[in-house]
Protein backbone atom coordinates (compact mmCIF):
# COMPACT_ATOMS: atom_id res chain seq x y z
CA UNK A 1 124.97 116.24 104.45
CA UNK A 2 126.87 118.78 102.66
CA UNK A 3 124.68 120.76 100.53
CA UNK A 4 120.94 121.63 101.39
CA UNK A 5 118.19 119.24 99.41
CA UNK A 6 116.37 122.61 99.35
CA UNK A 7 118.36 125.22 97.43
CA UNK A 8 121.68 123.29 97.30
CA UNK A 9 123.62 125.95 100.08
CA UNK A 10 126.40 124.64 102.25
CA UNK A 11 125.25 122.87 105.46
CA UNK A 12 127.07 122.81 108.95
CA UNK A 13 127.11 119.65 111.05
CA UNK A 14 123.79 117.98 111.97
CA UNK A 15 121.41 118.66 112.07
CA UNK A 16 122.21 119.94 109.13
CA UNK A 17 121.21 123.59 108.91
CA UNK A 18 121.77 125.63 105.32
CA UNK A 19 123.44 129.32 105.78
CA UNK A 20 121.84 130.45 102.67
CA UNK A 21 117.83 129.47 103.50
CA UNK A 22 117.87 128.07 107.37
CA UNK A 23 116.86 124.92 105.92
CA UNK A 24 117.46 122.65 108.66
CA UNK A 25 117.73 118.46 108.11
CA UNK A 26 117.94 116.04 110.64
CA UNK A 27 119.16 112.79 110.42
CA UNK A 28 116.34 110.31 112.05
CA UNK A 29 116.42 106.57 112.18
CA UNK A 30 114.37 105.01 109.51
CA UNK A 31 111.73 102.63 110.55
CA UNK A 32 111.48 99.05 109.31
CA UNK A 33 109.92 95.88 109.77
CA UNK A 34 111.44 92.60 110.23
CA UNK A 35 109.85 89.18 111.02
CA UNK A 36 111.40 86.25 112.95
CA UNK A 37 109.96 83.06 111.79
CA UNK A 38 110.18 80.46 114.46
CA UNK A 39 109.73 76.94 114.03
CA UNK A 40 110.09 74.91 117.31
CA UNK A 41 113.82 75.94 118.33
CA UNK A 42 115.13 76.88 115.05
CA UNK A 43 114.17 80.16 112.32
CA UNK A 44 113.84 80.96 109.20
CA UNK A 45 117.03 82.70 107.48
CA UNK A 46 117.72 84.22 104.31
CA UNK A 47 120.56 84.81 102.41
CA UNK A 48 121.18 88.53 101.14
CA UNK A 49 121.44 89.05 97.23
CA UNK A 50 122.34 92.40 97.29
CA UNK A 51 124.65 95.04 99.60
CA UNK A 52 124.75 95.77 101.84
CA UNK A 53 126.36 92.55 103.58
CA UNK A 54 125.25 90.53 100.55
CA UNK A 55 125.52 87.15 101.16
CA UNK A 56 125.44 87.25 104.99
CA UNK A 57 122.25 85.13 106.88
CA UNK A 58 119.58 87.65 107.06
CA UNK A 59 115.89 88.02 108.48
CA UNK A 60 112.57 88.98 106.15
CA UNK A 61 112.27 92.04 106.66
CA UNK A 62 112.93 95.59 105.05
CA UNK A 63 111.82 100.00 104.81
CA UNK A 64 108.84 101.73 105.64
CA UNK A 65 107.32 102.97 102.74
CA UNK A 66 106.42 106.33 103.56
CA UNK A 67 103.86 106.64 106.37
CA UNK A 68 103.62 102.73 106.80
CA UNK A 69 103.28 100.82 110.18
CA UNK A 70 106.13 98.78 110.68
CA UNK A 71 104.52 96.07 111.43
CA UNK A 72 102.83 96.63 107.94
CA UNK A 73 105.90 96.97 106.50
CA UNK A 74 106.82 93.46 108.19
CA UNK A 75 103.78 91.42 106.74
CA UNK A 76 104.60 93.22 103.44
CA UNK A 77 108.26 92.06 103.30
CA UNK A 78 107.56 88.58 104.26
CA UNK A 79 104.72 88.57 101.39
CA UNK A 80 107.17 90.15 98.90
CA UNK A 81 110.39 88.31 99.75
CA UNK A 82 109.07 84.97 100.85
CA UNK A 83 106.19 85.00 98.74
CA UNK A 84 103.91 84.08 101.85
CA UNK A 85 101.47 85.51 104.45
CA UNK A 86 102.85 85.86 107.83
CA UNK A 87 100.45 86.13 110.97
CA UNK A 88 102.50 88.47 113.29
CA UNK A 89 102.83 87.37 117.28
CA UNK A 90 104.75 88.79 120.01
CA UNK A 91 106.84 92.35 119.19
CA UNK A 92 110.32 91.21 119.75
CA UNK A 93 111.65 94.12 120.45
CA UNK A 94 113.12 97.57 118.53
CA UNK A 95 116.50 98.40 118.15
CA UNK A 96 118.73 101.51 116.90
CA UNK A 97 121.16 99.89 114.27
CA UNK A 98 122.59 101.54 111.20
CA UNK A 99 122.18 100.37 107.33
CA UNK A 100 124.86 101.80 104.63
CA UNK A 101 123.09 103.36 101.59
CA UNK A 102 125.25 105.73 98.85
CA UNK A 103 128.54 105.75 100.48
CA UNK A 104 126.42 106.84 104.16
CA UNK A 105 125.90 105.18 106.91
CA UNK A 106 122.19 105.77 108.06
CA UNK A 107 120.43 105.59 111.63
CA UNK A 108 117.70 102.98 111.66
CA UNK A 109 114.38 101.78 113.77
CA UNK A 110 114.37 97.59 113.17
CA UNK A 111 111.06 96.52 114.37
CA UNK A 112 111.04 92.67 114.68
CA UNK A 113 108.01 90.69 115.55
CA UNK A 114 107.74 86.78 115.98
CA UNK A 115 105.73 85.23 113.22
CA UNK A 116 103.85 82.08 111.67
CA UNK A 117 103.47 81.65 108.00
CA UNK A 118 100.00 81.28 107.44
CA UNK A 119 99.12 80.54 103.93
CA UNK A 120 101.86 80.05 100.71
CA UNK A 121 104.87 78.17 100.41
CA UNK A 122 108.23 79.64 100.61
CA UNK A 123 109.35 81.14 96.76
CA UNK A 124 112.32 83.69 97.11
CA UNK A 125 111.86 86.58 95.00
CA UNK A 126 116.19 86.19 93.78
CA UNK A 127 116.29 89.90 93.89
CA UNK A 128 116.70 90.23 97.90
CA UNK A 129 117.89 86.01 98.51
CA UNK A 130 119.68 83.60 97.35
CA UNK A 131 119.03 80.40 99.72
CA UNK A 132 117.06 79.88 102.70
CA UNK A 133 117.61 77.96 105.80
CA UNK A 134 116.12 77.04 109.23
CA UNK A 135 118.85 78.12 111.71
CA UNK A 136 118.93 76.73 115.83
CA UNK A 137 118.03 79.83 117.75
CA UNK A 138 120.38 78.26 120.33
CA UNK A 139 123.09 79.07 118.59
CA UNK A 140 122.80 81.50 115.41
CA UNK A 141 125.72 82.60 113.35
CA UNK A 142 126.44 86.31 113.17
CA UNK A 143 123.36 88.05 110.81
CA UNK A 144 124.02 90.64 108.42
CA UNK A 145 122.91 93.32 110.89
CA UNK A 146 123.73 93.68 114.72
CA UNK A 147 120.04 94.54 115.54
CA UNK A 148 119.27 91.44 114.52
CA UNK A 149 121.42 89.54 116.71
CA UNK A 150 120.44 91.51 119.15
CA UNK A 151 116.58 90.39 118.68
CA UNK A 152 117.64 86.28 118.49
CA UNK A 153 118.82 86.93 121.60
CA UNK A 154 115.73 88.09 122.92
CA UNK A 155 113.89 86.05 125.39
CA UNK A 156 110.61 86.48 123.79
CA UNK A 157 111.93 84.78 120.75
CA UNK A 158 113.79 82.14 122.59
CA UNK A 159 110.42 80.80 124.80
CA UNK A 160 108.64 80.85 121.29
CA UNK A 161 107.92 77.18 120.64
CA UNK A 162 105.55 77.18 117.30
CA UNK A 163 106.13 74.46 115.15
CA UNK A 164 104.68 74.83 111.63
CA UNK A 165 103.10 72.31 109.68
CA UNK A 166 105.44 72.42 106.66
C-alpha cells in the first residue's frame, strides 16, 4: 500500500503506517469458506469462470462477507454457486494461502469443511463455473489454489466415505 485509504499520505512498508496522519494498515489474511463435497472416494469440482486461475478445477467455496462465520460463508457459497444446501461435517482444516485481486497478491484464511448436499440439485450459477466434475480424491489434479491441495490431502477428507444418493 502506497498511499493511506485515510487521507491519501505516503505509507512506509507494512504495516503500512501514513507520515502525514499515523494511520496505520495492516495487511491480514482474509477469511473464507470452502466446502469439500465427498462422495464415496471421489469430490465434487468446479471449474473457475473468472480470474483468478480461471478455468483451473476449483472447490465451492468463496469471502467472508463482513463479520460472517466462515463456515457461514461456506453453506452460503455452496447455496449460491451450486444452487444447493450443504450440511457441513468434519472442519478439514485452515490454511494461509494467497488470492490475487487488482494487480496484489493478498494473504488469506481458507476454511474448508467436509460436506453432504442435502436438498437441491446441482445448477451452476455460469458466473463463478463453467463445468462440474466428481474427481478421485486418490489422485486429484493440481486445484486452482495450493490451500486447497493442501486440504485433499488431508486425512480427514481422505477417511470420509459418504456416498450421496444422487
Amino acid at each position: 500500500m502506497r498511499h493511506c485509504p485515510r487521507c491519501g499520505g505516503p505509507t512506509e512498508a507494512a504495516p503500512a503506517i501514513c507520515a502525514a496522519c499515523g494511520y496505520a494498515v495492516w495487511v491480514n489474511p482474509r477469511p473464507t469458506g470452502t466446502v469439500i463435497i465427498v462422495d464415496g472416494d471421489r469430490f465434487l469440482a468446479i471449474r473457475r469462470a473468472r480470474a483468478p486461475r480461471e478455468g483451473w478445477w476449483d472447490l465451492p467455496g468463496g469471502f467472508c462477507d463482513g463479520f460472517e462465520l466462515p463456515a457461514d460463508a461456506a453453506v452460503r457459497e455452496a447455496r449460491e454457486e451450486l444452487g444447493v444446501t450443504v450440511e457441513l461435517g468434519a472442519f478439514a482444516g485452515m490454511y494461509i494461502g494467497t488470492y490475487d485481486y487488482q494487480e496484489e497478491r493478498l494473504p488469506v484464511l481458507d476454511c474448508f469443511w467436509v460436506a453432504t448436499i442435502t436438498a437441491g440439485e446441482i445448477s451452476l450459477d455460469p458466473a463463478e463455473a463453467s463445468e462440474f466434475t466428481w474427481l478421485e480424491l486418490a489422485d486429484p489434479p493440481e486445484m486452482a489454489f495450493a490451500t486447497m491441495d493442501l486440504a485433499l490431502r488431508n486425512s480427514i477428507v481422505r477417511q470420509s466415505s459418504v456416498r450421496l444418493a444422487l
